[in-house]
Protein backbone atom coordinates (compact mmCIF):
# COMPACT_ATOMS: atom_id res chain seq x y z
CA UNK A 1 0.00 0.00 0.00
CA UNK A 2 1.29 3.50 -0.71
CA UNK A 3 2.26 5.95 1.68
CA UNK A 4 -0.58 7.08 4.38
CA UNK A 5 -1.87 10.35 3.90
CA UNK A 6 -2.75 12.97 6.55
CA UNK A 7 -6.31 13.09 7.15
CA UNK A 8 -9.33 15.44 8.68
CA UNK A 9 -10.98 14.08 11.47
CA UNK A 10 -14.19 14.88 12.68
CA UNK A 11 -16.24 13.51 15.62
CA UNK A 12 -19.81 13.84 16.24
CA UNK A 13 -21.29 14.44 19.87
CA UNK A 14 -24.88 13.88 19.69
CA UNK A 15 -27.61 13.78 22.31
CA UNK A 16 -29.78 10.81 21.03
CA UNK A 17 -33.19 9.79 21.63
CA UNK A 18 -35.64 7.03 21.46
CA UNK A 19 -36.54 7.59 18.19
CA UNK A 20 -34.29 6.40 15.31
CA UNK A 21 -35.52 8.33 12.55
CA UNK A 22 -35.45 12.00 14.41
CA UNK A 23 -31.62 11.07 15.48
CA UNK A 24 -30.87 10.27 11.70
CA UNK A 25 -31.96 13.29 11.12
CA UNK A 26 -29.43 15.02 13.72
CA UNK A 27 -26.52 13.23 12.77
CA UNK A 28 -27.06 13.75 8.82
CA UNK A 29 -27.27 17.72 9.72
CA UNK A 30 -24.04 17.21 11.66
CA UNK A 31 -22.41 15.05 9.19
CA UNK A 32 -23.09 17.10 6.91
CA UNK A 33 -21.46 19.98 8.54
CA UNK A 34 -18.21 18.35 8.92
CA UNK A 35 -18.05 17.43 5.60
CA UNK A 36 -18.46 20.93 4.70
CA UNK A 37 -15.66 21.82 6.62
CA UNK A 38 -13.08 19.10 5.13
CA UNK A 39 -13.69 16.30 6.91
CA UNK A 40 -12.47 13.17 5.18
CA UNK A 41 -13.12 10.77 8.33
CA UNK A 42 -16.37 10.62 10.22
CA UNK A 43 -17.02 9.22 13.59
CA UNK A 44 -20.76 9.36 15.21
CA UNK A 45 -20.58 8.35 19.12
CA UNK A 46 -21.90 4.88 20.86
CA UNK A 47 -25.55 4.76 20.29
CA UNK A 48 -26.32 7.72 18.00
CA UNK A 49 -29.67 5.79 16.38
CA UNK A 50 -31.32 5.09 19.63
CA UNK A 51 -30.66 5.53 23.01
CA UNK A 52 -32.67 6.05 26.50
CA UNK A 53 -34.96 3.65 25.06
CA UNK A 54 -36.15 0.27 27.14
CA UNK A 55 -34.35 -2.47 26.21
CA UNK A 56 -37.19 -4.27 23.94
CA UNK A 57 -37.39 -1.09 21.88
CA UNK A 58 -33.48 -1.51 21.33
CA UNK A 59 -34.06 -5.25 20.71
CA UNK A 60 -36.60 -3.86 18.14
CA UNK A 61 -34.28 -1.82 16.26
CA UNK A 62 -32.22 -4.64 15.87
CA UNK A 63 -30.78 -4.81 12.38
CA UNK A 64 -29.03 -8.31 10.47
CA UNK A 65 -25.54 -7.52 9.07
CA UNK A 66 -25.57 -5.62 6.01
CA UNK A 67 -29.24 -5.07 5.66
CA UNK A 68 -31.66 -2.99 7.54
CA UNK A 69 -32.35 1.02 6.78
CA UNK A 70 -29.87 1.95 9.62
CA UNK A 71 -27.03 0.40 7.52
CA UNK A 72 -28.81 1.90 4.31
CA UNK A 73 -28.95 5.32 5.23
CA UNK A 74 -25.45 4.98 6.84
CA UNK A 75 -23.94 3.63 3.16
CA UNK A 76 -26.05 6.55 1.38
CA UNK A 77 -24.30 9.03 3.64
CA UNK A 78 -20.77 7.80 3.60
CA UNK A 79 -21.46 8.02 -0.39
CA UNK A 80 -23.16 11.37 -0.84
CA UNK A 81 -20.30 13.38 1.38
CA UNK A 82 -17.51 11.07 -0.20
CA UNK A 83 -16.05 10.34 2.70
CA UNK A 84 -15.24 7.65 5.35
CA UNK A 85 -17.97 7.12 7.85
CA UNK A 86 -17.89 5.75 11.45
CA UNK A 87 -21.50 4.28 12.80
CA UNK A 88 -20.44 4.70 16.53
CA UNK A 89 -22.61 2.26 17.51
CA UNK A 90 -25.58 0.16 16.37
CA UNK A 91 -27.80 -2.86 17.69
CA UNK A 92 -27.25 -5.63 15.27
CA UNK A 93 -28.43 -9.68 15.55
CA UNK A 94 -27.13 -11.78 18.17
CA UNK A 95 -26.54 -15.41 18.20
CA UNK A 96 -29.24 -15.24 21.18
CA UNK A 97 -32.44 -14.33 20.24
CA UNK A 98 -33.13 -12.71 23.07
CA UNK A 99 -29.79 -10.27 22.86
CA UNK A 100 -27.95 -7.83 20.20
CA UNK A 101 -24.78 -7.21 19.40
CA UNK A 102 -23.37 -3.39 20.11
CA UNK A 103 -21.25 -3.02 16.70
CA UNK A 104 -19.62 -0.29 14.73
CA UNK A 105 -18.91 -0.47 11.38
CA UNK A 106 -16.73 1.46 9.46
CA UNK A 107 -18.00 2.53 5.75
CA UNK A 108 -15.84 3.60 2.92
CA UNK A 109 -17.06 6.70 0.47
CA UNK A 110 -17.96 4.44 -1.95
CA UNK A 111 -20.87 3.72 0.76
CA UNK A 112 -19.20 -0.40 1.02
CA UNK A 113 -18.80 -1.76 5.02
CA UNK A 114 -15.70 -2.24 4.81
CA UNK A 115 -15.08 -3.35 8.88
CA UNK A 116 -17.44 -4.47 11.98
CA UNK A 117 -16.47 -4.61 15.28
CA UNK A 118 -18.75 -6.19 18.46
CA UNK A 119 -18.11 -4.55 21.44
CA UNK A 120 -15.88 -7.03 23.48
CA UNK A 121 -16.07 -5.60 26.93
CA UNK A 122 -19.61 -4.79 28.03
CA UNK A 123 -20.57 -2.38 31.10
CA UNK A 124 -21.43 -2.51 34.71
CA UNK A 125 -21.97 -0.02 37.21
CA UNK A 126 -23.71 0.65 40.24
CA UNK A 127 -24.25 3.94 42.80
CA UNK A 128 -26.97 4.54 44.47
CA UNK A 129 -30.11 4.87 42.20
CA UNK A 130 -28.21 4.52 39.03
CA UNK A 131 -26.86 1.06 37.23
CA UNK A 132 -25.87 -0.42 34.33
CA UNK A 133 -25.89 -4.02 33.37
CA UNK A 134 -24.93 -4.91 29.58
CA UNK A 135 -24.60 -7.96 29.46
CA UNK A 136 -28.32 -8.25 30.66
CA UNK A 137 -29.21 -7.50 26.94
CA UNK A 138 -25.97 -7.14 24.95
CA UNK A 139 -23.93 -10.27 23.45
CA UNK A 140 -20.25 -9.52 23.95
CA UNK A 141 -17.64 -9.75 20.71
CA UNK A 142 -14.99 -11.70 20.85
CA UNK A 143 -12.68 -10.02 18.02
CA UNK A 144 -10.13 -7.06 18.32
CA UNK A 145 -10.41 -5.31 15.12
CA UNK A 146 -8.20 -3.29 13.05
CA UNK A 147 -7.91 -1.75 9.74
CA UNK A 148 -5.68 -0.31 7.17
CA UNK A 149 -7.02 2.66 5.36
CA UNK A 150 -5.28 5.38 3.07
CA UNK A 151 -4.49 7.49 6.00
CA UNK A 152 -2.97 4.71 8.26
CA UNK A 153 -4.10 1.54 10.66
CA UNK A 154 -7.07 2.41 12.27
CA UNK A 155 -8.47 0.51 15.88
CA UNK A 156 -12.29 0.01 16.32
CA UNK A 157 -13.70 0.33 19.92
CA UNK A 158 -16.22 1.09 22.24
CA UNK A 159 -16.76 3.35 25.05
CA UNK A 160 -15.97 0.71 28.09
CA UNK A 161 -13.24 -0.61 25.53
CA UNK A 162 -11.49 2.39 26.89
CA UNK A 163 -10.69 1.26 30.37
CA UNK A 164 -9.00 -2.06 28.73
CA UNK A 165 -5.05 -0.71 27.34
CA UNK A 166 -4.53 -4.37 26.13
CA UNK A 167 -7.16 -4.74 23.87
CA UNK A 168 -5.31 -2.05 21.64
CA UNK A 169 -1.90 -3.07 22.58
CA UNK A 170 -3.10 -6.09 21.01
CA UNK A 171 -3.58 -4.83 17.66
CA UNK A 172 0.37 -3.53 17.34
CA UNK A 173 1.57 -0.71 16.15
CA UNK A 174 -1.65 1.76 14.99
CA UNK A 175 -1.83 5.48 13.71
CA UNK A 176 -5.69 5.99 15.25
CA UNK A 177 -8.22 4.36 17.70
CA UNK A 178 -11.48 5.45 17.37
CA UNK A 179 -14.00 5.75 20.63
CA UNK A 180 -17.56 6.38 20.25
CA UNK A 181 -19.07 6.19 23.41
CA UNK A 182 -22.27 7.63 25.85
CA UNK A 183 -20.11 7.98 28.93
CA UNK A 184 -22.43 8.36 32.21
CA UNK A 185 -21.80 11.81 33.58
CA UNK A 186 -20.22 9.89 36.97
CA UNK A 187 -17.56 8.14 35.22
CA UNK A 188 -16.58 10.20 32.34
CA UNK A 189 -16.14 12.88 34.69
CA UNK A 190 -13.59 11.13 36.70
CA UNK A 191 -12.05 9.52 34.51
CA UNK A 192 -12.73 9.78 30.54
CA UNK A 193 -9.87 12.37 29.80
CA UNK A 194 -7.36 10.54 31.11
CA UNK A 195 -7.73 7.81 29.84
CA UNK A 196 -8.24 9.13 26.48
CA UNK A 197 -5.19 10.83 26.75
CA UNK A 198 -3.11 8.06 28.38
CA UNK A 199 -4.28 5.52 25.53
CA UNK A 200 -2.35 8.58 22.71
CA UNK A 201 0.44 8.70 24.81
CA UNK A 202 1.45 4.89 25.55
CA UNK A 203 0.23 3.81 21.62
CA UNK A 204 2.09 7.09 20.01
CA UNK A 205 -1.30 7.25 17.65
CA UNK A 206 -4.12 9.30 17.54
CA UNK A 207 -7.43 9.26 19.27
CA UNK A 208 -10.55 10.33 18.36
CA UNK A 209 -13.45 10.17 20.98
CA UNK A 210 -16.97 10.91 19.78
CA UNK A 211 -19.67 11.02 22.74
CA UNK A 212 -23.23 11.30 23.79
CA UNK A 213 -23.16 14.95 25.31
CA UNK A 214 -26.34 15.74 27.34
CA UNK A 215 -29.21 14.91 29.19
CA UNK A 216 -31.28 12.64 27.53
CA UNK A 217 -35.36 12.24 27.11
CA UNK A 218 -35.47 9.40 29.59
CA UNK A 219 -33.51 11.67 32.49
CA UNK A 220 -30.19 10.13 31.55
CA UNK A 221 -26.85 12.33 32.08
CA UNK A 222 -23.97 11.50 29.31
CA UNK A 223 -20.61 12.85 29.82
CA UNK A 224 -19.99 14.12 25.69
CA UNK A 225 -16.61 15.58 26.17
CA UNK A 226 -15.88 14.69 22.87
CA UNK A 227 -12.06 15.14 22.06
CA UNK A 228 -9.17 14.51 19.39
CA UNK A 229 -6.43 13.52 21.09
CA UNK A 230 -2.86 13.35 19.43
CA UNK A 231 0.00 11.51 20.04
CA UNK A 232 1.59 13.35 22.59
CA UNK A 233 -1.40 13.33 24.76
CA UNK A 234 -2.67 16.71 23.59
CA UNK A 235 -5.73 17.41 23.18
CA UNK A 236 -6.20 19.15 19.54
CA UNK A 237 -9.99 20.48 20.05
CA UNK A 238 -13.35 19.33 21.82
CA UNK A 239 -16.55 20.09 22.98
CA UNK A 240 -18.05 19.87 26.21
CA UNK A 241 -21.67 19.27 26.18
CA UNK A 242 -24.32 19.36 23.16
CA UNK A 243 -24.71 18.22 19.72
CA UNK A 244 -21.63 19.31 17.42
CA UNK A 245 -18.53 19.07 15.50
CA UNK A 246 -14.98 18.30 16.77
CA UNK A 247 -12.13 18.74 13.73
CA UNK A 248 -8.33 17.97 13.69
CA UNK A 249 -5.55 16.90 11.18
CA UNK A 250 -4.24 13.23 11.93
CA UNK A 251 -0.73 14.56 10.82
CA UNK A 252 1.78 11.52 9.42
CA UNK A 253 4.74 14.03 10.20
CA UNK A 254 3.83 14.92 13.83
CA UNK A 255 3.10 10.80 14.17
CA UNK A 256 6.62 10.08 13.22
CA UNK A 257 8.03 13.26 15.14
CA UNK A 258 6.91 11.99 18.67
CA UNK A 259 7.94 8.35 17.96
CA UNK A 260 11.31 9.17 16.63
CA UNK A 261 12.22 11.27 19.71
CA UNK A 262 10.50 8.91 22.07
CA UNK A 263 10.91 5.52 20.66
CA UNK A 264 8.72 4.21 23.45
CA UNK A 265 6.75 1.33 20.93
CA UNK A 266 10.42 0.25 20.08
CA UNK A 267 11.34 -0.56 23.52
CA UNK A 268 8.71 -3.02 24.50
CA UNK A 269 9.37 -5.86 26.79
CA UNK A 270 6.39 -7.76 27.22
């Protein structure tokens, strides 16, 4: 493969609903927007078609691999803008009948899936009156997953993926992990940053993390925070709270700067 090229990232913070067809509708307007502003690579956070719903409306959104009008409307959008399209997350078919898979897939501007990965590591938390079980409802992956694209090696994950440094250690040497995600307000406020920032600095690659950013219809508090992160551990640009647009260059040269003067990949042990 030739050379990787430099690339501009954009991710998407939403605040998603129950309804798929309004939040298609929000992240096409926001899409759309990035692409007017250069973006070659899009990333829309953990959930972005439905969210704060109960867990048999998820189960009812369920789509098979490669067909449903999710996927559809995802391909038609990668296509229209030209560009390369992240579906943060979206409830797919299980092997259980009675669970779904949490996957993103990764679609090329010719509007072709060209990657899927099933979140591996599923959630649990618990304080006071608020908790979170996934595995309750979601079937776990099994698969890291990486993939080479014209501007470098690229790492798919999700949100609680975060919290797991091997599972990207894993994959070798990469140029970007991706992190949609919907945060709760408790954790990502202790500890999303950080983390972010520690998985640029100990994989010399970027990271770009598009979240769910608000308080949702059913009461729920996401963190958003949405960041690109390069490979020094800096963080390029963000937003806080609320739907919008986060842009930065993945920059080959400033990849190669930080791991020449801080050969830090080369000197694994383990």
């Amino acid at each position: 493969m030739s050379e990787a090229k430099n690339c501009r990232l954009a991710a998407i913070q939403m605040i998603s609903g129950p309804d798929v067809a309004d939040n298609l509708r929000t992240a096409a307007h926001w899409i759309a927007e990035a692409a007017a502003q250069g973006a070659q690579l899009v990333v829309l956070p953990e959930y972005f078609p439905i969210i704060g719903a109960t867990d048999a409306a998820r189960l009812a959104a369920r789509e098979a691999f490669g067909q449903g009008p999710i996927q559809d409307w995802l391909a038609a959008t990668a296509q229209r803008h030209g560009i390369w399209l992240v579906a943060g997350s979206l409830p797919l078919s299980a092997d259980a009948a009675d669970k779904m898979r949490n996957s993103c897939l990764l679609f090329d501007p010719a509007g072709a899936c060209v990657a899927r990965y099933d979140k591996i590591h599923l959630f649990a938390f618990r304080q006071g009156n608020e908790a979170y079980d996934e595995a309750a409802v979601i079937e776990a992956g099994q698969q890291p997953v990486a993939v080479t694209t014209p501007f470098g090696r690229v790492a798919l994950s999700i949100c609680y993926d975060l919290r797991f440094p091997e599972l990207y250690r894993g994959l070798g040497e990469i140029d970007l992990i991706l992190m949609p995600a919907a945060f709760t307000e408790i954790t990502g406020r202790a500890h999303w940053e950080i983390l972010l920032r520690a998985r640029a600095i100990e994989n010399q690659c970027y990271v770009l993390a598009a979240g769910q950013g608000g308080r949702h219809a059913n009461g729920r508090l996401t963190h958003g925070n949405s960041m690109i992160v390069d490979p020094w551990g800096e963080v390029l640009d963000r937003k806080l709270k609320g739907p919008g647009v986060v842009l930065a260059e993945l920059d080959h040269a400033r990849l190669s700067h930080v791991r020449g003067k801080l050969p830090a990949l080369a000197h694994r042990k383990l």
